[in-house]
C-alpha atoms as a PDB file:
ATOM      1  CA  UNK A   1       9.278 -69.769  65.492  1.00  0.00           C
ATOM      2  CA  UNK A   2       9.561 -72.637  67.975  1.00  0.00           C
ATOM      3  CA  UNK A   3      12.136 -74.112  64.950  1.00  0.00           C
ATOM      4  CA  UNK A   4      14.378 -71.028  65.000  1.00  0.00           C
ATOM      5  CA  UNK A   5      14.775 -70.737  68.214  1.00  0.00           C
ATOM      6  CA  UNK A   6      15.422 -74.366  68.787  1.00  0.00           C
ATOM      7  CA  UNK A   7      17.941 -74.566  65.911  1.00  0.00           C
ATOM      8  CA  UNK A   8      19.660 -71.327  67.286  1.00  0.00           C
ATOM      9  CA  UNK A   9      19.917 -72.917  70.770  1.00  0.00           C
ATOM     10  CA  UNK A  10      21.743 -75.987  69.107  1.00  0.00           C
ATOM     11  CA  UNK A  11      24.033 -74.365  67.245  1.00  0.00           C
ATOM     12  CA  UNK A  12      25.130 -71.995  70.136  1.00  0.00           C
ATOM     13  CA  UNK A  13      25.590 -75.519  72.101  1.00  0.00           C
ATOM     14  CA  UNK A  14      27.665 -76.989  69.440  1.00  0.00           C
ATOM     15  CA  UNK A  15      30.149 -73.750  69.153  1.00  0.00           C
ATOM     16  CA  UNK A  16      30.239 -73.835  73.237  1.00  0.00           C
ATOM     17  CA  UNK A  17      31.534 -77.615  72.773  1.00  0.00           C
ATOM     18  CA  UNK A  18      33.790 -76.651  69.691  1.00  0.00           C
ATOM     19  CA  UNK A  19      35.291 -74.328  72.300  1.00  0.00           C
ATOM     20  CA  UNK A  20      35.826 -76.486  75.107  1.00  0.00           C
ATOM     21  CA  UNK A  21      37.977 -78.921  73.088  1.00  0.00           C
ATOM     22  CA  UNK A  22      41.292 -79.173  74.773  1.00  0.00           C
ATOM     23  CA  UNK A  23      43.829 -77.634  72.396  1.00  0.00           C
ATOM     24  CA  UNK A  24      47.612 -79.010  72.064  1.00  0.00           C
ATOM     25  CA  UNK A  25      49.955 -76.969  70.508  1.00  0.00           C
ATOM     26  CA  UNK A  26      51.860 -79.023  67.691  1.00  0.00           C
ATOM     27  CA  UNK A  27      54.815 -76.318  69.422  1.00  0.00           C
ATOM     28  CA  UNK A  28      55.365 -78.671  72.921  1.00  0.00           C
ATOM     29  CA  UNK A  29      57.312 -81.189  72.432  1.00  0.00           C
ATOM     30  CA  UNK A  30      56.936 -84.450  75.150  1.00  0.00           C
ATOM     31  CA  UNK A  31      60.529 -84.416  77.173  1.00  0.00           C
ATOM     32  CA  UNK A  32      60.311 -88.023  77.029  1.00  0.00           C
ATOM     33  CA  UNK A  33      60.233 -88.337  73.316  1.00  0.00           C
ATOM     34  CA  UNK A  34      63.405 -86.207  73.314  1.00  0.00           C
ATOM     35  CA  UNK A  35      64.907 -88.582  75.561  1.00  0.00           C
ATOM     36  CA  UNK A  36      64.075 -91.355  73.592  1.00  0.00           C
ATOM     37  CA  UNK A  37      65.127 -89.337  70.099  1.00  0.00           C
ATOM     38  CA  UNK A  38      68.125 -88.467  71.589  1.00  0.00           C
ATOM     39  CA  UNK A  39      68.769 -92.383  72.754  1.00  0.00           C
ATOM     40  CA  UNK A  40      68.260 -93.507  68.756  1.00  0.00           C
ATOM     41  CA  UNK A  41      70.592 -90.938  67.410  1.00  0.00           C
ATOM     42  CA  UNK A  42      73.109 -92.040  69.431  1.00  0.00           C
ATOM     43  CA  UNK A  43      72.742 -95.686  68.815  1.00  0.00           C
ATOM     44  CA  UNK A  44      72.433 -95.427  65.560  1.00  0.00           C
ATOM     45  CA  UNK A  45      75.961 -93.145  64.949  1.00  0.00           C
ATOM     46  CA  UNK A  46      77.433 -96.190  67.191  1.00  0.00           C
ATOM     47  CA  UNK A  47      76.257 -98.451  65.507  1.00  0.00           C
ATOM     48  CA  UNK A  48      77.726 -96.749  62.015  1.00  0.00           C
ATOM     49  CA  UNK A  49      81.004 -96.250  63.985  1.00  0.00           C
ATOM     50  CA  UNK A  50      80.781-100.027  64.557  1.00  0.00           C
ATOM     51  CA  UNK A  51      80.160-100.283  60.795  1.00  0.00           C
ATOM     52  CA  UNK A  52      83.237 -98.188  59.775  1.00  0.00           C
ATOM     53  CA  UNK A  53      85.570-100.223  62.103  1.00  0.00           C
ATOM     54  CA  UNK A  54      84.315-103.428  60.644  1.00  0.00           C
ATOM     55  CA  UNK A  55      84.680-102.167  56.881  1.00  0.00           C
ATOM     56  CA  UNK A  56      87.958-100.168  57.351  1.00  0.00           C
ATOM     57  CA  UNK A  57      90.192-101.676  59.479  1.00  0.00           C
ATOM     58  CA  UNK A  58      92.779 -99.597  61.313  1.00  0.00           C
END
């Protein structure tokens, strides 16, 4: 009896901890990381403009 209750009491602790896990939605995206995706884009379509002038010369 002692072994029920004592396995009952540990599994209701380990859903109450399951529960308290912090949850981040895969929806929110960091600002920063934006900023910084953003930053890459843009260097690399200047860096292909770059490319362009180099191969075909006005």
């Amino acid at each position: 009896m002692c072994l029920v209750v004592n396995s009952l009491v540990q599994n209701q602790i380990e859903s109450n901890a399951i529960k308290e896990l912090p949850e981040q939605s895969v929806d929110v995206v960091n600002p920063t990381t934006l900023i910084l995706l953003g930053l890459i884009a843009i260097a690399g379509l200047w860096s292909f403009s770059l490319l362009l002038e180099y191969l075909i010369p006005d």
